[in-house]
PDB file of N, CA and C in Angstrom:
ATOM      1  N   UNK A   1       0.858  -1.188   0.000  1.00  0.00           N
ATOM      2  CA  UNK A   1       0.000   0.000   0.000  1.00  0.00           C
ATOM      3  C   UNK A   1       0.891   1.234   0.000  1.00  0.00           C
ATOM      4  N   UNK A   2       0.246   2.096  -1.142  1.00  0.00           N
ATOM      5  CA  UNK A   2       1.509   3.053  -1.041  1.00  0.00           C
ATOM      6  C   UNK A   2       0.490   4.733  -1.474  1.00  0.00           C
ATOM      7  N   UNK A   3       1.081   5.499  -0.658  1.00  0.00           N
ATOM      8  CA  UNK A   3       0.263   6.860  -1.260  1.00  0.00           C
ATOM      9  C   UNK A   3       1.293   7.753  -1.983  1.00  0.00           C
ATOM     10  N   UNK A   4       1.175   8.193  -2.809  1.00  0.00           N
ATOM     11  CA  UNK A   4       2.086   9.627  -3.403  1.00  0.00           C
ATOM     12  C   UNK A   4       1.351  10.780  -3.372  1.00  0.00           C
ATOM     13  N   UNK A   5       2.139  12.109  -2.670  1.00  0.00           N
ATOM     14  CA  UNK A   5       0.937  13.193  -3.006  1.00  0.00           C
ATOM     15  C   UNK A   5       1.937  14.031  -4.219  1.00  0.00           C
ATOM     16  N   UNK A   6       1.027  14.786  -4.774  1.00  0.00           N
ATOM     17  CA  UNK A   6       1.575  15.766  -5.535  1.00  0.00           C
ATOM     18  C   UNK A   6       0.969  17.147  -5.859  1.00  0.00           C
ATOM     19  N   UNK A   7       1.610  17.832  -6.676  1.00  0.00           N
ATOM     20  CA  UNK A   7       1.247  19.276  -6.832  1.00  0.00           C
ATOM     21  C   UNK A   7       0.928  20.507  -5.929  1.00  0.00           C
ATOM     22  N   UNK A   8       2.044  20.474  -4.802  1.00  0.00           N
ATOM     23  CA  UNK A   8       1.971  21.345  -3.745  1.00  0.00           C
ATOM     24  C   UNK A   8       3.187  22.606  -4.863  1.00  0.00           C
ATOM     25  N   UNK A   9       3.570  23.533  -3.918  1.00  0.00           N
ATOM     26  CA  UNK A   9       4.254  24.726  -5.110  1.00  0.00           C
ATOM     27  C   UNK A   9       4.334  25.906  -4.349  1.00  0.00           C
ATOM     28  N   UNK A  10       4.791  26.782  -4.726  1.00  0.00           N
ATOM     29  CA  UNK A  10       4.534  28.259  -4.218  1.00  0.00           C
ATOM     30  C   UNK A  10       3.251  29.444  -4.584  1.00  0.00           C
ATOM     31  N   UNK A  11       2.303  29.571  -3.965  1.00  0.00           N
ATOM     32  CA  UNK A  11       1.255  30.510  -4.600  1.00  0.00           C
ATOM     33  C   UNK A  11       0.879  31.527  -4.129  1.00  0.00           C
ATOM     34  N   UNK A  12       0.823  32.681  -4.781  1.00  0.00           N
ATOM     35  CA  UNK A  12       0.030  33.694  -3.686  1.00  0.00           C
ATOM     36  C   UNK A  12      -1.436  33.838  -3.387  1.00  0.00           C
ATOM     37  N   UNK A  13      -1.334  34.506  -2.535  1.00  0.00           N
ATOM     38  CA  UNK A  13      -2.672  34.539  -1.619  1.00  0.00           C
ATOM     39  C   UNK A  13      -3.913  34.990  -2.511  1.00  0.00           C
ATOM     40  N   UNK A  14      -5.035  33.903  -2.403  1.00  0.00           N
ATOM     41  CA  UNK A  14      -5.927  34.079  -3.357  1.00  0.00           C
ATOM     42  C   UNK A  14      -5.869  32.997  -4.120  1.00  0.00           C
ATOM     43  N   UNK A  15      -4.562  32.894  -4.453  1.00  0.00           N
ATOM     44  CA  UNK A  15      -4.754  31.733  -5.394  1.00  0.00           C
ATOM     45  C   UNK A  15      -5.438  30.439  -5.348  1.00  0.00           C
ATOM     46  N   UNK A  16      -5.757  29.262  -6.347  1.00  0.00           N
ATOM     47  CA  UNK A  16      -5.734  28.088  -5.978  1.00  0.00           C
ATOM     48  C   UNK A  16      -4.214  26.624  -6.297  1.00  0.00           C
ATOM     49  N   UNK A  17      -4.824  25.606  -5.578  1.00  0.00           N
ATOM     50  CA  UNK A  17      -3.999  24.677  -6.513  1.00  0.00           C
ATOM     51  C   UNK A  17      -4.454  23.315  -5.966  1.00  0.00           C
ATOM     52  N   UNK A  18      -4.068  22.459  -7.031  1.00  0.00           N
ATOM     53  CA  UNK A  18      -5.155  20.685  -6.760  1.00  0.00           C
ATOM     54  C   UNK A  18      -3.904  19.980  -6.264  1.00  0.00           C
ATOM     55  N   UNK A  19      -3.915  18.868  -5.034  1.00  0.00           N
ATOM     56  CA  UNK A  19      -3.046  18.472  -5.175  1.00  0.00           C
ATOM     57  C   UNK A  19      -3.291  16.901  -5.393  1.00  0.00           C
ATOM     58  N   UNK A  20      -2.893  15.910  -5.625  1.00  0.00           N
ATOM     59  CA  UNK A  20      -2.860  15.085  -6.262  1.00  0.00           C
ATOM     60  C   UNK A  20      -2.505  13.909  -4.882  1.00  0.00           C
ATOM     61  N   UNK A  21      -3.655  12.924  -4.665  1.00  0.00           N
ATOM     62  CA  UNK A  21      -2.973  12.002  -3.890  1.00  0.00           C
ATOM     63  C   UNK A  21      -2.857  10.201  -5.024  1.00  0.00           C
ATOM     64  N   UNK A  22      -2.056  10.109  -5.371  1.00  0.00           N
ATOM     65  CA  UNK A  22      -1.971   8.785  -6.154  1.00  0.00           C
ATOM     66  C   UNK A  22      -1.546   7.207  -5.325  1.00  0.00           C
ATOM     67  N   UNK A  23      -2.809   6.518  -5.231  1.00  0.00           N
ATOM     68  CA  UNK A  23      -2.668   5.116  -4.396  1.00  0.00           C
ATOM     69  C   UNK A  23      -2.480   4.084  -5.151  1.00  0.00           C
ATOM     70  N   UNK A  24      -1.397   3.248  -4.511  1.00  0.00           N
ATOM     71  CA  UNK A  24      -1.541   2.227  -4.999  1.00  0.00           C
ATOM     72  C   UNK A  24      -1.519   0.974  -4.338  1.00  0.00           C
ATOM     73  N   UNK A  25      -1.648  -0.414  -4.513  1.00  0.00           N
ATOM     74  CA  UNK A  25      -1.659  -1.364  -3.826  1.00  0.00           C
ATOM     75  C   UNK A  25      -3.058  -1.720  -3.035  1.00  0.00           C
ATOM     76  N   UNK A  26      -4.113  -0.587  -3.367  1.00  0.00           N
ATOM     77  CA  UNK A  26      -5.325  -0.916  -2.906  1.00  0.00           C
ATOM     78  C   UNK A  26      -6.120  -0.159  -3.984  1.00  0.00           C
ATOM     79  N   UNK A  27      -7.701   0.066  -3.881  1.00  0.00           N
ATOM     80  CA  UNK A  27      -8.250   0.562  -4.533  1.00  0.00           C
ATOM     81  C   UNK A  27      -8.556   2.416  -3.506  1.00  0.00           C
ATOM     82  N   UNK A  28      -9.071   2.923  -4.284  1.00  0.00           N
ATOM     83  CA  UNK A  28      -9.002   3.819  -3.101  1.00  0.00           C
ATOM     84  C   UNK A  28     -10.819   4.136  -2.204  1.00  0.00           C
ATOM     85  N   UNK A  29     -11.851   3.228  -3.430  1.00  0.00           N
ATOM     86  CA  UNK A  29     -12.986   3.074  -3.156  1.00  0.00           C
ATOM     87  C   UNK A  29     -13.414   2.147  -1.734  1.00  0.00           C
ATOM     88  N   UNK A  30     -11.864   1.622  -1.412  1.00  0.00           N
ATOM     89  CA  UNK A  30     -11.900   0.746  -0.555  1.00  0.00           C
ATOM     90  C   UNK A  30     -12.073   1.054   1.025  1.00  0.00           C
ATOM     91  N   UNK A  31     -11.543   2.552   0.617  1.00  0.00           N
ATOM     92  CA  UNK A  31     -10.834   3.115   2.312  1.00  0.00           C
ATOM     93  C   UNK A  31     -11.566   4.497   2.466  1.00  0.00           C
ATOM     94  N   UNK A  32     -11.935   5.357   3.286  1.00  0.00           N
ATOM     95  CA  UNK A  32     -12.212   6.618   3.730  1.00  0.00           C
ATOM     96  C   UNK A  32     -10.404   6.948   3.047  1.00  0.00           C
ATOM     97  N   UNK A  33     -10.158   8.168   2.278  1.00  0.00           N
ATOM     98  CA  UNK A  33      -8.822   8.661   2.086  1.00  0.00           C
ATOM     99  C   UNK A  33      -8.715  10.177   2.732  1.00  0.00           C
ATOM    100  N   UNK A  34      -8.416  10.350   3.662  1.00  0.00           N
ATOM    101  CA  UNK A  34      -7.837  12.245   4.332  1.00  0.00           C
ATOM    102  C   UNK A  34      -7.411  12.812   4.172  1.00  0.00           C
ATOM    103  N   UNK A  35      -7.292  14.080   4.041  1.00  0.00           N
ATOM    104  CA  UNK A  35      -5.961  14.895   3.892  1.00  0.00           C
ATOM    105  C   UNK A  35      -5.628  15.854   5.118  1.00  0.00           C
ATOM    106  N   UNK A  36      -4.752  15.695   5.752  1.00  0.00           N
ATOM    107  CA  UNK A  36      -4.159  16.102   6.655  1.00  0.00           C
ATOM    108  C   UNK A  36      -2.838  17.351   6.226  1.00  0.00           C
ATOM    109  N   UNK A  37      -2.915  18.145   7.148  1.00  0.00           N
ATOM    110  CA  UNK A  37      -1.802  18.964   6.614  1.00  0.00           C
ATOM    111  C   UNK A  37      -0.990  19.045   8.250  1.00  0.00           C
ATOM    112  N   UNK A  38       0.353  20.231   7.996  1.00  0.00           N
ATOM    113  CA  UNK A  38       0.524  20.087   9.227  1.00  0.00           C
ATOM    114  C   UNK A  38       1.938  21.195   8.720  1.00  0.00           C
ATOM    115  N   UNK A  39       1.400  22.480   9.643  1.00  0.00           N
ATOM    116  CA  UNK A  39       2.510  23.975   9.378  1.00  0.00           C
ATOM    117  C   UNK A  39       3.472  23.302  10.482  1.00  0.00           C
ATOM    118  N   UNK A  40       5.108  24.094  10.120  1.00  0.00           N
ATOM    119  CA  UNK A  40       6.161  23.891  10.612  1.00  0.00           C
ATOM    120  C   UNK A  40       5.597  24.714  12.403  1.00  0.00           C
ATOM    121  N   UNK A  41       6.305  23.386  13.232  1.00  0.00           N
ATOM    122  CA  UNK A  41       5.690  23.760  14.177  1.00  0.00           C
ATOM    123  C   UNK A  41       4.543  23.230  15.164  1.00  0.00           C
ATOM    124  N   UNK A  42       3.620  22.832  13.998  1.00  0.00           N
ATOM    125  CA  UNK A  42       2.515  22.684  14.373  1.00  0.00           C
ATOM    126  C   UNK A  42       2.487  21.153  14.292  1.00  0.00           C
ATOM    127  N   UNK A  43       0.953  20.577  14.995  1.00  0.00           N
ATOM    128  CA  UNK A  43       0.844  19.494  15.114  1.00  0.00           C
ATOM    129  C   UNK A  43      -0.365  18.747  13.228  1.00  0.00           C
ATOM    130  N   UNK A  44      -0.650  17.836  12.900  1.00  0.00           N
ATOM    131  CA  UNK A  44      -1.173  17.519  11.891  1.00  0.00           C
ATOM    132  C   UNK A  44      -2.858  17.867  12.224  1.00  0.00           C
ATOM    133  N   UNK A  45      -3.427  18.642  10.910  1.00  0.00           N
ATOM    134  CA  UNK A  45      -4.539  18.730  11.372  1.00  0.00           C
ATOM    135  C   UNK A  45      -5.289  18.066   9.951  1.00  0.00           C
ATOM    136  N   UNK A  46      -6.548  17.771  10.683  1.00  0.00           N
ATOM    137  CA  UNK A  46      -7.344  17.009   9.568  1.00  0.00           C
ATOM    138  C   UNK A  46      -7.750  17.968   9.046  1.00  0.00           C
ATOM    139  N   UNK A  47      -7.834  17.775   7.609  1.00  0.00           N
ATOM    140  CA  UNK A  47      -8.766  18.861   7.274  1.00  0.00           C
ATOM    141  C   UNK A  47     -10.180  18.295   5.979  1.00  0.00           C
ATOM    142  N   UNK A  48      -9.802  17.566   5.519  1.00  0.00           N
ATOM    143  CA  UNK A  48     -10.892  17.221   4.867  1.00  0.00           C
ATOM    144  C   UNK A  48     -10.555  15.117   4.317  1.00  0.00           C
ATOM    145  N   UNK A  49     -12.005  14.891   3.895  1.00  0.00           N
ATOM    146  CA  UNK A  49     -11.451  13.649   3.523  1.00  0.00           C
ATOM    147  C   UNK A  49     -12.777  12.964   2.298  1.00  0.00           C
ATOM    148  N   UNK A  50     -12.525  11.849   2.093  1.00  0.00           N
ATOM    149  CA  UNK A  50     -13.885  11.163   0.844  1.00  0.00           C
ATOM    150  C   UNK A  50     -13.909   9.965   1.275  1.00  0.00           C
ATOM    151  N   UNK A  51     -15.394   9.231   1.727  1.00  0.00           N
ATOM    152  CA  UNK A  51     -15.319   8.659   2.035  1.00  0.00           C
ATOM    153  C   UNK A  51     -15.333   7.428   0.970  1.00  0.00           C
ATOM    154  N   UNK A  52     -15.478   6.202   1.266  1.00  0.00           N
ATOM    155  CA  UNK A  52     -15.373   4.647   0.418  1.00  0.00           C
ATOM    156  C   UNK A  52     -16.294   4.911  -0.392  1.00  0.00           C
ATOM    157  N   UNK A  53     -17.277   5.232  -0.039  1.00  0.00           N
ATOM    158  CA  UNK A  53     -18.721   5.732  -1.342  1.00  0.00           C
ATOM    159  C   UNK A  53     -18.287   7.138  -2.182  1.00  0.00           C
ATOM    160  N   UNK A  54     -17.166   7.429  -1.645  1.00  0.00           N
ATOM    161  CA  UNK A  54     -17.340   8.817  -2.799  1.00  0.00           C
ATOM    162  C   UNK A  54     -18.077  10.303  -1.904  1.00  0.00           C
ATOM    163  N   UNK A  55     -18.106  10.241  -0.851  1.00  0.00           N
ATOM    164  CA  UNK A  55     -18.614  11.513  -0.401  1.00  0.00           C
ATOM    165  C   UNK A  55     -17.898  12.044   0.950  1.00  0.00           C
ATOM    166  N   UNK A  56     -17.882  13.656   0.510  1.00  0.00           N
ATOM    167  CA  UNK A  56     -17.401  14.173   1.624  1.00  0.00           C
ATOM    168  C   UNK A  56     -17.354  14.078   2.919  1.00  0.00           C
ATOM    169  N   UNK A  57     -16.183  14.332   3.910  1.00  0.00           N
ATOM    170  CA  UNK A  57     -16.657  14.275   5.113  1.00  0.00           C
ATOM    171  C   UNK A  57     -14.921  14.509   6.068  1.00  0.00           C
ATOM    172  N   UNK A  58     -15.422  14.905   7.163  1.00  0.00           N
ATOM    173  CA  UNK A  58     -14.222  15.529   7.744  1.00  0.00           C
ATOM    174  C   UNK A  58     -13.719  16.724   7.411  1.00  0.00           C
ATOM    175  N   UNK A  59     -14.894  17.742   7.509  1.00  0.00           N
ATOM    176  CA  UNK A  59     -14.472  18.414   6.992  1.00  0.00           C
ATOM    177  C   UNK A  59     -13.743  19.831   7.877  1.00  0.00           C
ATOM    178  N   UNK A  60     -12.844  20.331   7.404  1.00  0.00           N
ATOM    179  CA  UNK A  60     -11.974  21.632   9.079  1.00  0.00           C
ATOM    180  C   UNK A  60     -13.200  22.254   8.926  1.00  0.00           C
ATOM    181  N   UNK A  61     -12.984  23.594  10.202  1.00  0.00           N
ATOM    182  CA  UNK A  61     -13.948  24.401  10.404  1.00  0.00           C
ATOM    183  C   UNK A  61     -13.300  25.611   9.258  1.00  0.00           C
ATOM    184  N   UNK A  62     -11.630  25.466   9.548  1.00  0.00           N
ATOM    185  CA  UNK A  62     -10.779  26.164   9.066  1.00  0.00           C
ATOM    186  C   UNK A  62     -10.746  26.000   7.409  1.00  0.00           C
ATOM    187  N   UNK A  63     -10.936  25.455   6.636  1.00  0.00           N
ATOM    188  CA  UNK A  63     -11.172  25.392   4.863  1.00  0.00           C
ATOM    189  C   UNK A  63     -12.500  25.173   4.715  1.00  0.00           C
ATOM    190  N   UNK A  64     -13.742  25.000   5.275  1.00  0.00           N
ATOM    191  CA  UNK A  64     -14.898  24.946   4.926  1.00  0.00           C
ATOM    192  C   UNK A  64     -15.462  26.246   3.805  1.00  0.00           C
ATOM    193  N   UNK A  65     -15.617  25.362   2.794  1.00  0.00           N
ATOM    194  CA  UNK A  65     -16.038  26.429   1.376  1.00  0.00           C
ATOM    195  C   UNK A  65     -15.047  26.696   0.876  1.00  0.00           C
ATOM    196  N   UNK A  66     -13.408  26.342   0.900  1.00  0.00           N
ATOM    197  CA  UNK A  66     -12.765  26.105   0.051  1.00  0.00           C
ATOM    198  C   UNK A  66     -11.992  25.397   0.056  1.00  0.00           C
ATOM    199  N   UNK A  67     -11.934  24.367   0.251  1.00  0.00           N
ATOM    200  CA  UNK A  67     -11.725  22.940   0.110  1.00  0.00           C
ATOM    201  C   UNK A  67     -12.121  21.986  -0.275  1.00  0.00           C
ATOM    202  N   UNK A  68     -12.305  21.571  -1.379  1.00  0.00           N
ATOM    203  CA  UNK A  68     -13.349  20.404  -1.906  1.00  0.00           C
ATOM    204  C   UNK A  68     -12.196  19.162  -2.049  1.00  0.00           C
ATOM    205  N   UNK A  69     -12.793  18.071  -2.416  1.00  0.00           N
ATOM    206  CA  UNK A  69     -12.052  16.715  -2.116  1.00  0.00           C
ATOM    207  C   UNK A  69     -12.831  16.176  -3.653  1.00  0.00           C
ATOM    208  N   UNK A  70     -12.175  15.041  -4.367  1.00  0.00           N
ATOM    209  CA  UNK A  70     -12.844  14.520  -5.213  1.00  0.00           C
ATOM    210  C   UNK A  70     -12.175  13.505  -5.514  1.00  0.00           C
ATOM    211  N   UNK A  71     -12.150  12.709  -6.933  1.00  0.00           N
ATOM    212  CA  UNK A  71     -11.409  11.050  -6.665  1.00  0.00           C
ATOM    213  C   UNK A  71     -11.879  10.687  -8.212  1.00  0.00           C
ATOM    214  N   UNK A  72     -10.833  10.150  -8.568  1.00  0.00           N
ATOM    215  CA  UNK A  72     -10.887   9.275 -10.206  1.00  0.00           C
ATOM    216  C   UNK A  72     -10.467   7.726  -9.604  1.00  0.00           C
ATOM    217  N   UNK A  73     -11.821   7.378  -9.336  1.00  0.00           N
ATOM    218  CA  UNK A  73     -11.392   5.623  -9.203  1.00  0.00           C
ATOM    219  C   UNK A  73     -10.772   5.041 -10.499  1.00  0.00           C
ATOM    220  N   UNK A  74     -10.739   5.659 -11.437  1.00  0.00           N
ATOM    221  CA  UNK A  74     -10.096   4.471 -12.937  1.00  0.00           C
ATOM    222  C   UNK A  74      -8.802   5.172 -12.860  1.00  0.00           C
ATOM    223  N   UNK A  75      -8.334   6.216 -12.245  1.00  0.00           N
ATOM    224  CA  UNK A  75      -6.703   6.319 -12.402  1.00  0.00           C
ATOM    225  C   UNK A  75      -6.494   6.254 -10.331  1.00  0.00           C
ATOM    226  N   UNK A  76      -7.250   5.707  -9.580  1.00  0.00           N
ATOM    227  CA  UNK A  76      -7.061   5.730  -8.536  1.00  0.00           C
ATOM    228  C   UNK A  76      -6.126   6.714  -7.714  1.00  0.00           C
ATOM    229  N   UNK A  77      -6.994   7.757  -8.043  1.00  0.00           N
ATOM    230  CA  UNK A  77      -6.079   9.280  -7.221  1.00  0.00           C
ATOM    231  C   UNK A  77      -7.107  10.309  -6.759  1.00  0.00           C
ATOM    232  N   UNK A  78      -6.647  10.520  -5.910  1.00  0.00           N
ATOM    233  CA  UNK A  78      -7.932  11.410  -5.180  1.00  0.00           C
ATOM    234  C   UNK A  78      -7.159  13.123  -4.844  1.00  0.00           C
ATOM    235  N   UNK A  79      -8.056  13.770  -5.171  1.00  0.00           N
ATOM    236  CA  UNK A  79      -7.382  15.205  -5.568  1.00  0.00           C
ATOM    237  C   UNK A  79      -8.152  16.221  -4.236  1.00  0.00           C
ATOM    238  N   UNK A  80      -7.197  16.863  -3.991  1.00  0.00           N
ATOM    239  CA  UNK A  80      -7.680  18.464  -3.001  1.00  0.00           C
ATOM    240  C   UNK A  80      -7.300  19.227  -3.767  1.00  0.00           C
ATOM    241  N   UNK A  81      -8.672  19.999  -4.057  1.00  0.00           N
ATOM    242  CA  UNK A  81      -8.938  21.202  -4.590  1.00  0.00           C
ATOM    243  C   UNK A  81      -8.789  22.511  -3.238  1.00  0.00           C
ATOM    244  N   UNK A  82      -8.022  23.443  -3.241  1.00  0.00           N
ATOM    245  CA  UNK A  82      -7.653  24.388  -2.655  1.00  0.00           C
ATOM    246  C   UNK A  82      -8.018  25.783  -3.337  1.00  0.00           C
ATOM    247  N   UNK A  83      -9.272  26.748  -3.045  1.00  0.00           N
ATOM    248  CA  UNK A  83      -9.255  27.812  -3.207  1.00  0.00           C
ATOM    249  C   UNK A  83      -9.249  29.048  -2.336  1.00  0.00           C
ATOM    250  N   UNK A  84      -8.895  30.139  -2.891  1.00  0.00           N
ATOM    251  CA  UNK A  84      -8.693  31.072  -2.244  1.00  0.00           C
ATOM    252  C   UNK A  84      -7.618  31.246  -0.884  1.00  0.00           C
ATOM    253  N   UNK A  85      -6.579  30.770  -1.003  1.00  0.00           N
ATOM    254  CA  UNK A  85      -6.092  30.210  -0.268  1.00  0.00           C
ATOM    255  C   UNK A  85      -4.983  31.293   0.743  1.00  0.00           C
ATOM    256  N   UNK A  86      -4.888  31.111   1.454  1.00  0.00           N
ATOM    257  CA  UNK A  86      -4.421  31.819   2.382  1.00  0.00           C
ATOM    258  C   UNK A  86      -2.607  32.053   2.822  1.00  0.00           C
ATOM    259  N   UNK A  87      -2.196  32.347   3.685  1.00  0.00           N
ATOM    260  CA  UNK A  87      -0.902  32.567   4.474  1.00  0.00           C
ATOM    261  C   UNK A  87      -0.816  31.638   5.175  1.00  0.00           C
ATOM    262  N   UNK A  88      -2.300  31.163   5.927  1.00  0.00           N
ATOM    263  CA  UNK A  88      -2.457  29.792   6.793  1.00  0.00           C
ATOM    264  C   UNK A  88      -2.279  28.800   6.332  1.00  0.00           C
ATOM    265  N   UNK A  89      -2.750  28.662   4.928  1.00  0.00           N
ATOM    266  CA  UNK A  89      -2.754  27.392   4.497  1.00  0.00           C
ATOM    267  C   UNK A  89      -1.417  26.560   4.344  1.00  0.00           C
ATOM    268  N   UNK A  90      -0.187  27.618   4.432  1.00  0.00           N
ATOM    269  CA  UNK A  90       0.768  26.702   4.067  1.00  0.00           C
ATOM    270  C   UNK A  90       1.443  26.008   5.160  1.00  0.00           C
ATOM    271  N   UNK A  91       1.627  24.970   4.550  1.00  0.00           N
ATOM    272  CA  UNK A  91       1.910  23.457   5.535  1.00  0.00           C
ATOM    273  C   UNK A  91       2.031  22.415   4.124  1.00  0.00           C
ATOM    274  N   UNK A  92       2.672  21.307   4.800  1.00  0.00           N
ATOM    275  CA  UNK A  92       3.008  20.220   4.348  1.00  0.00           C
ATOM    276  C   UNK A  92       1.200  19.572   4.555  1.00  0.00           C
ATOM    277  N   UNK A  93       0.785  18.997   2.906  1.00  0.00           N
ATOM    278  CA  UNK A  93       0.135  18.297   3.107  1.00  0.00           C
ATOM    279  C   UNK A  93      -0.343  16.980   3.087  1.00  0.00           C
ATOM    280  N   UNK A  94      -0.833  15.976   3.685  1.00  0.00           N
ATOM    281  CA  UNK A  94      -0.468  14.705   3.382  1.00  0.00           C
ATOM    282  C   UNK A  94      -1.654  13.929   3.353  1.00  0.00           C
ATOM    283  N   UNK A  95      -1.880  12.626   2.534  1.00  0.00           N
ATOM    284  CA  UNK A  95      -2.932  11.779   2.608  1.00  0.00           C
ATOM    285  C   UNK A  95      -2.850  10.981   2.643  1.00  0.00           C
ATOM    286  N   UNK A  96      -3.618  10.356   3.409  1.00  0.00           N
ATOM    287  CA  UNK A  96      -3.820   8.906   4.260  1.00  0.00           C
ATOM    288  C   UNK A  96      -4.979   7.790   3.945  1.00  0.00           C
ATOM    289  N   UNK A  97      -4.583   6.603   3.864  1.00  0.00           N
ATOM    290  CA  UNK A  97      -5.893   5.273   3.578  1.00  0.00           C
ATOM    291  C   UNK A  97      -6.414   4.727   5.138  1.00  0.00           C
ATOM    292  N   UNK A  98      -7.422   5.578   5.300  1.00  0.00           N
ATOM    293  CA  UNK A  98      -7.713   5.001   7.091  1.00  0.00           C
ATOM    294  C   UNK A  98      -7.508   3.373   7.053  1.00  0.00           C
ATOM    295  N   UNK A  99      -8.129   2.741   6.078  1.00  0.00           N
ATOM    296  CA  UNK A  99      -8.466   1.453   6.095  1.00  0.00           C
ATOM    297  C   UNK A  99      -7.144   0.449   6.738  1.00  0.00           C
ATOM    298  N   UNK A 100      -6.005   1.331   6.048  1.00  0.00           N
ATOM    299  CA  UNK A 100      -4.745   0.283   5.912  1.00  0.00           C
ATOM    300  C   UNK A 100      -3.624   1.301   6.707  1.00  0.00           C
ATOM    301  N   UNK A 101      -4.131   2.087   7.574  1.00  0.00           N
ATOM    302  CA  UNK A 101      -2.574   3.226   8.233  1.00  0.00           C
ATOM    303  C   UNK A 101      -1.788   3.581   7.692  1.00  0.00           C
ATOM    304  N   UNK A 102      -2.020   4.054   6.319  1.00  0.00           N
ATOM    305  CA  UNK A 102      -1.152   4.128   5.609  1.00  0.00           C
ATOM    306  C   UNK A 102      -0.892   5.673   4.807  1.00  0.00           C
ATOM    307  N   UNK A 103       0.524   6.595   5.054  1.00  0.00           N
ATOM    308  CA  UNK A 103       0.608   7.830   4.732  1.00  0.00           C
ATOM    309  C   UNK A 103       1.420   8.369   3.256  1.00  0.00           C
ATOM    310  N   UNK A 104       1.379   8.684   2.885  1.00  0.00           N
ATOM    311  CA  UNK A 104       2.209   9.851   2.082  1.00  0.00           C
ATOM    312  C   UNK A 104       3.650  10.454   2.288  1.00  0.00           C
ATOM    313  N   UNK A 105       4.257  11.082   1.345  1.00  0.00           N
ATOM    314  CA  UNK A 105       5.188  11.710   2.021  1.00  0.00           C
ATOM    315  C   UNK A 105       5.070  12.995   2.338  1.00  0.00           C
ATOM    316  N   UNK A 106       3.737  13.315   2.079  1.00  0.00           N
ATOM    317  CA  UNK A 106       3.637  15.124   1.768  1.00  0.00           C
ATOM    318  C   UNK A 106       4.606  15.897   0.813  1.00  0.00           C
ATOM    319  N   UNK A 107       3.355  16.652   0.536  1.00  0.00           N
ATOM    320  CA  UNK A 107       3.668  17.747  -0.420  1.00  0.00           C
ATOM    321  C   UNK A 107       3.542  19.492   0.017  1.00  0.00           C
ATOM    322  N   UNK A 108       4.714  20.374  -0.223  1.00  0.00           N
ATOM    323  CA  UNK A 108       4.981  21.139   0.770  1.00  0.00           C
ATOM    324  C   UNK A 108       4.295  22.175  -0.403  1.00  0.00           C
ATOM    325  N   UNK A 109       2.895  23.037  -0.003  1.00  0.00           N
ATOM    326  CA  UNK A 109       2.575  24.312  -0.143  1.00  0.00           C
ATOM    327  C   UNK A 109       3.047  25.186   0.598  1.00  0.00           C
ATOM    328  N   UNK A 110       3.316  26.322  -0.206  1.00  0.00           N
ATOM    329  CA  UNK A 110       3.813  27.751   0.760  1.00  0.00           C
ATOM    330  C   UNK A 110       3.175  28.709  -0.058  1.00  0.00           C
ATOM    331  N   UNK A 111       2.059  29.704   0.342  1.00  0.00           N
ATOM    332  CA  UNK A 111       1.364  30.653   0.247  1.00  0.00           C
ATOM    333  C   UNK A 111       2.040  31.978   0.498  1.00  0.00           C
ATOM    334  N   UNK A 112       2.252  32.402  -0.108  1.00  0.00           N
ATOM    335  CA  UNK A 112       2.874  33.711   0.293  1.00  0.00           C
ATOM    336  C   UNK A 112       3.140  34.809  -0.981  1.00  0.00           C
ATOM    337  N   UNK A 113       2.967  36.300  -1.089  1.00  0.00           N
ATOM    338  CA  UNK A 113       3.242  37.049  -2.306  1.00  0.00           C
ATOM    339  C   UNK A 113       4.932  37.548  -2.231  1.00  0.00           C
TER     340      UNK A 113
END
């Protein structure tokens, strides 16, 4: 079981960007998948996730309304959509297969102009 994330970057404030979690060794319809982030410093916070059926849930108080979550079961990768995005937002972000404990290496956003 293996996760890859991708498409973290440098953006300024306002901006968006998708980042890319790519699984393999399971399906990803199989597991609730999360995305967790976690600023230098700080401890990991949940912030959003999709569950085995395909629907939202877990969602922060902190990205609510711009954060959406979504998922291509035929290329098995599940994507965070990030808008409007902040100074806060940047942190290492990472995603996880509840089913199987299994993490990412994270992908490092930094928000800033």
């Amino acid at each position: 079981v293996q996760l890859v994330e991708s498409g973290g970057g440098l953006v300024q404030p306002g901006g968006s960007l998708r980042l890319s979690c790519a699984a393999s060794g399971f399906t990803i319809s199989s597991s609730v998948i999360n995305w967790y982030r976690q600023a230098l410093g700080e401890g990991r916070e949940l912030v959003i996730g999709i569950t085995a059926a395909g629907g939202t849930t877990n969602v922060a108080s902190s990205v609510k309304g711009r954060f959406t979550i979504s998922r291509d079961t035929a290329k098995n990768l599940v994507y965070l959509y990030i808008n409007r995005l902040k100074t806060e937002d940047t942190a290492v972000y990472y995603c996880t297969a509840v089913a199987f404990g299994s993490w990412g290496q994270g992908t490092q956003v930094i928000v800033s102009s």
